[in-house]
Structures are given as C-alpha cells and as structure tokens.
C-alpha atoms as a PDB file:
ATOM      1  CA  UNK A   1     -16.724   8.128   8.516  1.00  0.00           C
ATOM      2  CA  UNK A   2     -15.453   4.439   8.988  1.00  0.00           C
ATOM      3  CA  UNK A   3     -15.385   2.241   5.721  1.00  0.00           C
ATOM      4  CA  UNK A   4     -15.294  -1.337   5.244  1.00  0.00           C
ATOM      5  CA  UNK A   5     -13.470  -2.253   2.021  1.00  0.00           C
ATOM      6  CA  UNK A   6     -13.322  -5.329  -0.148  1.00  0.00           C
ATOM      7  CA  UNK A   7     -10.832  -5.816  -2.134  1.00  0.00           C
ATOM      8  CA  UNK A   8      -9.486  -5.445  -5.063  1.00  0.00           C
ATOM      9  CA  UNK A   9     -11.326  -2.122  -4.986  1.00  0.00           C
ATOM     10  CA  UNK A  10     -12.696  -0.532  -8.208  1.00  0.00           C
ATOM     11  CA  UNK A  11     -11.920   3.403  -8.965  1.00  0.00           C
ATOM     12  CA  UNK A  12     -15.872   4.366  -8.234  1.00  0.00           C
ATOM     13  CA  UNK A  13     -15.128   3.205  -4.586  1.00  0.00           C
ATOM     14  CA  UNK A  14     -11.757   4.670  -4.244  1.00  0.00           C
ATOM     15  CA  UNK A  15     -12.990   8.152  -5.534  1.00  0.00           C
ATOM     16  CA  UNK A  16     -15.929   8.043  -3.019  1.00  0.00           C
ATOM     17  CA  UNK A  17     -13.163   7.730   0.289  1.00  0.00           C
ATOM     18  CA  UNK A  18     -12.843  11.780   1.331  1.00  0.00           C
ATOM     19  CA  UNK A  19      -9.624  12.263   3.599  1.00  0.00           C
ATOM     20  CA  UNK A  20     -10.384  11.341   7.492  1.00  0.00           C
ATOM     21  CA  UNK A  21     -12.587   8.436   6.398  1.00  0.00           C
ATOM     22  CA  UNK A  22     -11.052   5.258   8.542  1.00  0.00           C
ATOM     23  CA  UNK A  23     -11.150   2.482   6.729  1.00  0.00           C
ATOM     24  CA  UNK A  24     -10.723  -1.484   7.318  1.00  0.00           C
ATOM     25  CA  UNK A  25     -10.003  -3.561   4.326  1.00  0.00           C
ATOM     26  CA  UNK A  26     -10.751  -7.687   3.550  1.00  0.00           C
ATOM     27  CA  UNK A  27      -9.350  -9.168   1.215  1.00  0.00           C
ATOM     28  CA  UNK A  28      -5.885  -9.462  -1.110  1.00  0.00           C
ATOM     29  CA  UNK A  29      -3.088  -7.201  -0.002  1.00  0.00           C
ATOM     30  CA  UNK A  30       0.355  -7.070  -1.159  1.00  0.00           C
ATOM     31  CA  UNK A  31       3.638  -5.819   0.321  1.00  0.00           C
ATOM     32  CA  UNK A  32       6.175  -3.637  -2.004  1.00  0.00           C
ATOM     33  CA  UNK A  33       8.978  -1.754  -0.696  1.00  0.00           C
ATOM     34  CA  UNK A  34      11.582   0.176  -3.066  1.00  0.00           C
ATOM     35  CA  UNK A  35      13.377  -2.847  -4.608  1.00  0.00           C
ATOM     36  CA  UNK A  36       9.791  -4.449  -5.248  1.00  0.00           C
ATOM     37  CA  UNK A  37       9.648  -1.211  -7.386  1.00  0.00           C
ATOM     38  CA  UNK A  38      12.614  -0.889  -8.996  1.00  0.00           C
ATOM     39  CA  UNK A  39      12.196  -4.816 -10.374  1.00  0.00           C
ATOM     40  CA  UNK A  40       8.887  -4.528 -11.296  1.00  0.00           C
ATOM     41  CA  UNK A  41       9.804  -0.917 -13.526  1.00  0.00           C
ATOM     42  CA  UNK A  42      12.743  -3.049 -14.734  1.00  0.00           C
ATOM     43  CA  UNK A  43      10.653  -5.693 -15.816  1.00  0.00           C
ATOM     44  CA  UNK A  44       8.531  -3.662 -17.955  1.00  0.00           C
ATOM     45  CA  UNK A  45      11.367  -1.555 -19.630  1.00  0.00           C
ATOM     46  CA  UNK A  46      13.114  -4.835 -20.459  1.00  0.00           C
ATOM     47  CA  UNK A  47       9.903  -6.318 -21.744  1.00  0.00           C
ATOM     48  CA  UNK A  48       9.170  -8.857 -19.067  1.00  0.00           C
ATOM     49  CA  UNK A  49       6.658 -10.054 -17.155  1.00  0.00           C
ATOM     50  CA  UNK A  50       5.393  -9.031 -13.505  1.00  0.00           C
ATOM     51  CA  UNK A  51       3.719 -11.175 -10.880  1.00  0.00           C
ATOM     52  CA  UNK A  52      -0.257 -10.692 -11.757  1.00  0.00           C
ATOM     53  CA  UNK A  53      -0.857  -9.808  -8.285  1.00  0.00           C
ATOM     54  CA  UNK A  54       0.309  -5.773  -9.185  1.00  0.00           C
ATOM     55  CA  UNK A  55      -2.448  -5.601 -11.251  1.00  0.00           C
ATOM     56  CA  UNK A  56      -5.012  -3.076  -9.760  1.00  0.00           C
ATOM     57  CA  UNK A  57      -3.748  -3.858  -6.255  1.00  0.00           C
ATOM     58  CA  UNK A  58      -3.511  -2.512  -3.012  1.00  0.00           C
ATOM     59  CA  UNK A  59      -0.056  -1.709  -2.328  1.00  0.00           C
ATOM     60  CA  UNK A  60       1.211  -1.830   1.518  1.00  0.00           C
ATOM     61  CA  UNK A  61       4.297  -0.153   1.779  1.00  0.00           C
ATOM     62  CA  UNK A  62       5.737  -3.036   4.441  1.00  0.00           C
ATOM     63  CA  UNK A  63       8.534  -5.404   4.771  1.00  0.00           C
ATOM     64  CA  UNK A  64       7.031  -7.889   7.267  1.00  0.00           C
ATOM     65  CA  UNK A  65       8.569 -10.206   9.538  1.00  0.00           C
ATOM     66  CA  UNK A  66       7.928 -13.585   8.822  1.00  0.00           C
ATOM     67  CA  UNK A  67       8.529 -17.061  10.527  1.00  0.00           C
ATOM     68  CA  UNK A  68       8.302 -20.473   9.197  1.00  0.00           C
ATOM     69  CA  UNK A  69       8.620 -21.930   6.310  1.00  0.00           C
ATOM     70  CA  UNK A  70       7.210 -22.567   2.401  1.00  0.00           C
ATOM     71  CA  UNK A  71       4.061 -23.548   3.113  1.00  0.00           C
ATOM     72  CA  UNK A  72       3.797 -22.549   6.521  1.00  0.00           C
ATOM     73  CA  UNK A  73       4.806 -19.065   6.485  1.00  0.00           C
ATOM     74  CA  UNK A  74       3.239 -16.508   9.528  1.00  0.00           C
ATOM     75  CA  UNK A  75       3.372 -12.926   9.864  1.00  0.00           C
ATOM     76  CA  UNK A  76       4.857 -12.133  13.219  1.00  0.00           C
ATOM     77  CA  UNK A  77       4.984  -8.027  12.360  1.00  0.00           C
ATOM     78  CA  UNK A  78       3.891  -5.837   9.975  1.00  0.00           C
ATOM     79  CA  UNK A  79       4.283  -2.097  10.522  1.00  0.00           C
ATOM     80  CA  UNK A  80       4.070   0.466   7.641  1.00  0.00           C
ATOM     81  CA  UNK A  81       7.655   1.626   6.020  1.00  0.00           C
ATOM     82  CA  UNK A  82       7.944   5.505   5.784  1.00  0.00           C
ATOM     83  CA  UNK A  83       6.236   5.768   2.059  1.00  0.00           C
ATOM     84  CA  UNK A  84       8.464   8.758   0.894  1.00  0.00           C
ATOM     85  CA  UNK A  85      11.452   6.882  -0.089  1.00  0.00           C
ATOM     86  CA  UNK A  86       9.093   5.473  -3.159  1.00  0.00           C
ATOM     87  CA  UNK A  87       8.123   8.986  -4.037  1.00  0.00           C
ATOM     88  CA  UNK A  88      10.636   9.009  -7.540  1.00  0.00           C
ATOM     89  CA  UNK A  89       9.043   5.462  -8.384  1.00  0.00           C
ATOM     90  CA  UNK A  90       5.297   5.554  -7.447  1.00  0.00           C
ATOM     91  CA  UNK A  91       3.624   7.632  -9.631  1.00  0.00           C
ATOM     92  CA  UNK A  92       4.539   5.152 -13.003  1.00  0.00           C
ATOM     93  CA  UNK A  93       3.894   2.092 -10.502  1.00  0.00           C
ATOM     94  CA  UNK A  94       0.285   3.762  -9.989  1.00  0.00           C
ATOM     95  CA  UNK A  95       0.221   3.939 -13.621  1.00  0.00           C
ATOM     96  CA  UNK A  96       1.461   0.954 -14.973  1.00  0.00           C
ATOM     97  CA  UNK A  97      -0.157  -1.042 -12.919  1.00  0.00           C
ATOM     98  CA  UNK A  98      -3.528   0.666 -11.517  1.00  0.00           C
ATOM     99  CA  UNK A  99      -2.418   0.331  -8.132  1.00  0.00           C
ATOM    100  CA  UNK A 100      -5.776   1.201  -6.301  1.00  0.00           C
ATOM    101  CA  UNK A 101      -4.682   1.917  -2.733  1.00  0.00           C
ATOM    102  CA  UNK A 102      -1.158   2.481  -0.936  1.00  0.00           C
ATOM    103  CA  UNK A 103      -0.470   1.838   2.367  1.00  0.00           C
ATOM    104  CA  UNK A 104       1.842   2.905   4.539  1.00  0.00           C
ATOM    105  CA  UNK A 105       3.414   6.198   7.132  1.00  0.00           C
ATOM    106  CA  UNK A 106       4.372   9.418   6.132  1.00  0.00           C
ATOM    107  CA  UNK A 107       2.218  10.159   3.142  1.00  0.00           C
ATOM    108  CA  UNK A 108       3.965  10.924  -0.421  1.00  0.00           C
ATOM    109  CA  UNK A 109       5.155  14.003  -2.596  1.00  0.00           C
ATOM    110  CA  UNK A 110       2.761  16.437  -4.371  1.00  0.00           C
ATOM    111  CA  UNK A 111       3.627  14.664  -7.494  1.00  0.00           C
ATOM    112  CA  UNK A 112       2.668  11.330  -6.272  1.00  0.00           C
ATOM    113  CA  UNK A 113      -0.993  13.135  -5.030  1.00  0.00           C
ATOM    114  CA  UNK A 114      -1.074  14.117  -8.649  1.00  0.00           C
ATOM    115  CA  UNK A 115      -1.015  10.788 -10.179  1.00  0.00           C
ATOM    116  CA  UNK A 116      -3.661   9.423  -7.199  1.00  0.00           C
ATOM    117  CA  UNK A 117      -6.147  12.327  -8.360  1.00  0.00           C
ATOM    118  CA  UNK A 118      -5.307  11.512 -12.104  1.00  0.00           C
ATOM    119  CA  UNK A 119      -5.632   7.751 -11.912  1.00  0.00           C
ATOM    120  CA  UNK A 120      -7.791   6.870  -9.028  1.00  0.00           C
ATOM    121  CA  UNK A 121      -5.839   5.896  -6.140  1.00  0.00           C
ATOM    122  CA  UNK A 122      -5.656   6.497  -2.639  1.00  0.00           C
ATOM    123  CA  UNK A 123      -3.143   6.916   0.484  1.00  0.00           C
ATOM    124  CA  UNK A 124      -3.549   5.055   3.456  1.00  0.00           C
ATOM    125  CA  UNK A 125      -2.224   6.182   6.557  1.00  0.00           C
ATOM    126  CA  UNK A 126      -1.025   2.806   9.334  1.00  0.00           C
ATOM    127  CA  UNK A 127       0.340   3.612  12.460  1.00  0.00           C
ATOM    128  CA  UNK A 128       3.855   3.534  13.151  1.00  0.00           C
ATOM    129  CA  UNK A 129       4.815   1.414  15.605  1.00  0.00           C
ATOM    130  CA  UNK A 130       1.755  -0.690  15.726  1.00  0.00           C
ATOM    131  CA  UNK A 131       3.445  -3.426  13.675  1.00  0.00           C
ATOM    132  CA  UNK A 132       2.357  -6.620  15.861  1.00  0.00           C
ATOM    133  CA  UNK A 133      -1.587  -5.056  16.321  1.00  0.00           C
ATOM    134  CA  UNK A 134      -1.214  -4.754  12.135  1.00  0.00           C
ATOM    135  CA  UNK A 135      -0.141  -8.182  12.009  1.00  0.00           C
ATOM    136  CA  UNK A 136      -3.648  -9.390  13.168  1.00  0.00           C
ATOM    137  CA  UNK A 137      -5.615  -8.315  10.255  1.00  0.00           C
ATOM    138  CA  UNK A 138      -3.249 -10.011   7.797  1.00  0.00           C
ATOM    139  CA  UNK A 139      -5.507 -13.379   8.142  1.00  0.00           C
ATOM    140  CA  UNK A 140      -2.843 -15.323   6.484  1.00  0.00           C
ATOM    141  CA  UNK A 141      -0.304 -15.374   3.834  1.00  0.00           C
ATOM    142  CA  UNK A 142      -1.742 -16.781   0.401  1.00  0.00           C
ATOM    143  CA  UNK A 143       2.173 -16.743  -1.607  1.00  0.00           C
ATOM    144  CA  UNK A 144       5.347 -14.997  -2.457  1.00  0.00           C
ATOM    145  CA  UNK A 145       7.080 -13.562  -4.854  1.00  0.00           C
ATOM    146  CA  UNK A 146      10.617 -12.462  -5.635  1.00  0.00           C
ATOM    147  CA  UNK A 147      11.768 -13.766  -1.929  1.00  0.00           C
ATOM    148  CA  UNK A 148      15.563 -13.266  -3.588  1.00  0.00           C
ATOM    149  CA  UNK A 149      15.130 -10.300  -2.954  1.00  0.00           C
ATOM    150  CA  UNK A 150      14.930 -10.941   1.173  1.00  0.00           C
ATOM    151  CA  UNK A 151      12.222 -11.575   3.387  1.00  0.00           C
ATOM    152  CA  UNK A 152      11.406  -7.187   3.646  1.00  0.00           C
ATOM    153  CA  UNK A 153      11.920  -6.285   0.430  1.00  0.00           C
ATOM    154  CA  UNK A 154      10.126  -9.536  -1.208  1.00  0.00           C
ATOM    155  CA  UNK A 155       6.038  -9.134  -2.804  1.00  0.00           C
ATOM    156  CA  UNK A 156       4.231 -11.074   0.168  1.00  0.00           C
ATOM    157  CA  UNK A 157       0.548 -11.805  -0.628  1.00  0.00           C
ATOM    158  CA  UNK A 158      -2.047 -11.616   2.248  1.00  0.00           C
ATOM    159  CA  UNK A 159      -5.328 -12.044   2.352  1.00  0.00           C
ATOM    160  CA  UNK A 160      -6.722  -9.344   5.179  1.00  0.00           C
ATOM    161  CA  UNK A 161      -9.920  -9.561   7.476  1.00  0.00           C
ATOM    162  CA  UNK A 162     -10.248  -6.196   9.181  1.00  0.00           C
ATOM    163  CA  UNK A 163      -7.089  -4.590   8.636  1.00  0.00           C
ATOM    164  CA  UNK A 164      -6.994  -1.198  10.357  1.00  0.00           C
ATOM    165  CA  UNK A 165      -7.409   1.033  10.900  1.00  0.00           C
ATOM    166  CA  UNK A 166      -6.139   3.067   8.542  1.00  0.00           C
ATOM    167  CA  UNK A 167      -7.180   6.798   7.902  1.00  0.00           C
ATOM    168  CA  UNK A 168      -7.672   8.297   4.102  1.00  0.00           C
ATOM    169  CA  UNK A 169      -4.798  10.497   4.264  1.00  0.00           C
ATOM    170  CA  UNK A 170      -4.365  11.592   0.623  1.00  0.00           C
ATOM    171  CA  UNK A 171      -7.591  11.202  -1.374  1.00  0.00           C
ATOM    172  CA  UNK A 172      -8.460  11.404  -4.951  1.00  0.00           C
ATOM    173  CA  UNK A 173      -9.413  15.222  -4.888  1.00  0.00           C
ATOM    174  CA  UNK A 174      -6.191  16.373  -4.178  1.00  0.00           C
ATOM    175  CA  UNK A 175      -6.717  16.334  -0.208  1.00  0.00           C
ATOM    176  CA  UNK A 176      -3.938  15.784   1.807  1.00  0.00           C
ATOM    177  CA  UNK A 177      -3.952  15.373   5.395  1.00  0.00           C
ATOM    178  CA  UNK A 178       0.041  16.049   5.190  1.00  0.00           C
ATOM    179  CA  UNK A 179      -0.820  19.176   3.540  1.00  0.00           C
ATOM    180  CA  UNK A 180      -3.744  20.373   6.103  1.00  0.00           C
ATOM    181  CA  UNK A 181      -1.074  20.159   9.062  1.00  0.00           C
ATOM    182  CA  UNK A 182       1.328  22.206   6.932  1.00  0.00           C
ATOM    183  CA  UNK A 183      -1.132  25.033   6.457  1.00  0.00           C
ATOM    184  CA  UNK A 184      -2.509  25.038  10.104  1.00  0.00           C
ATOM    185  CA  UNK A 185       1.166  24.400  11.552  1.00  0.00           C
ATOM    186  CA  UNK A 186       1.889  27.905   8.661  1.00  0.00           C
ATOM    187  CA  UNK A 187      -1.376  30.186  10.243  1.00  0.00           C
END
C-alpha cells in the first residue's frame, strides 16, 4: 500500500503503517547519527536541555553532505547510515523523546522492535546508495543544530516534500521485514 505522510506524525497514524506499506513523507525531518545520540542522552542525564526539534520527531539516520553556507546551506547527498550502530542508544532515544519514525538501512535489534511496538514508532527502510535521488525530497534545510559536532554527525533540520520512497520495514506489531528474510532464508 503506498502512504503519504505529514509530519510530525501522531501514534494513531504510525500504528496504522503494516510492514511493506511504501511511504512518502512532507514535512519536518531531522538527521541524528550516533554522536547526535550520545549528546542528546548526555544532556538529559546531566539535566540539560535538547534542541525542541527531538520532540516526537522523525529521526533519519543520515549524515548529509552539505554545501554553502549559514543561511544558504543545500543538501547535495543524503543516503541512509546503516541504523544498527544506534541499536545500544535507540530504544531510550524512542523513549525520551517520542521519536515517531526512524529512517535509515539495515533495520535495528529485536530490542529496538520492542520499544517501536511499546511506544509507537516505526522503521523506515531508504535505499542504500540512492543518496543524491534522496536528496530531492529534502525541499530545503530550515536550521542546524550542534554543527560542532561536524557537518555528518550534526542535527540538520529539513523540511521534506515527497521523500521516498521508503518501505515500513519494522512496524508497530512486532513485524519485521529483517526478520521475514531470516525465516524464509532458515526454511
């Protein structure tokens, strides 16, 4: 089934996407990579405050390539980053901060599936290589945050128009597509 998203996306509409759906989101999007992670878990242990933007988001596991300059940034590329090395860190993200949607290649642990079935969150699988052809539904860059941390690993807010497609590949049943290849690849 193809599904056109707005976001931010509320948990009704997340636990109505079934694995296989491919879906094209509009709207705010925000990059997060491990060290986006590890700051933003920091934060909160140490009592400080994280950029609002976390807050029920949709989380693409990316560090883009950008040109230009404050005020006139551009995404030139934009493919996903393998999603496993957050697997220790992304179940409290999901928690702490609602994270609605992730983003990215590879799929996550069973663990991590856990938390999306407990809290209402989804796994979306982008292509690998595909980074420029991704590029084109991030409409344009609306800020940044925590760019010390280098132009991959910083929180880069986009607003999207039509980016995808991206399939459902870990849904808020407990359905993984990574887990369906396992079994079939098993019989």
């Amino acid at each position: 089934m193809m599904v056109f998203l707005e976001t931010p996306l509320d948990e009704k509409t997340v636990r109505s996407l079934k694995v296989g759906d491919v879906v094209y989101i509009n709207g705010p999007v925000m990059t997060g990579r491990d060290e986006v992670h590890i700051r933003a878990l920091k934060n909160i242990d140490e009592g400080k405050e994280n950029p609002e933007c976390l807050r029920n988001a949709v989380l693409y596991h990316c560090g883009p390539i950008i040109s230009g300059t404050e005020g006139s940034y551009e995404v030139v590329a934009a493919g996903p980053t393998t999603s496993a090395r957050m697997n220790s860190l992304e179940s409290r993200m999901i928690e702490e901060f609602g994270i609605r949607a992730i983003i990215g290649k590879g799929g996550m642990s069973k663990d991590v599936g856990e938390t999306m079935k407990r809290c209402g969150c989804v796994y979306l699988a982008a292509t690998g290589g595909a980074a420029v052809t991704l590029a084109e539904g991030l409409a344009r860059i609306e800020g940044v945050e925590w760019l010390d941390l280098g132009m991959p690993e910083a929180i880069w807010k986009f607003r999207t128009s039509r980016l995808g497609p991206l399939i459902v590949a870990m849904d808020c049943n407990g359905n993984s597509l990574y887990e369906q290849v396992k079994e079939n690849l098993k019989r």
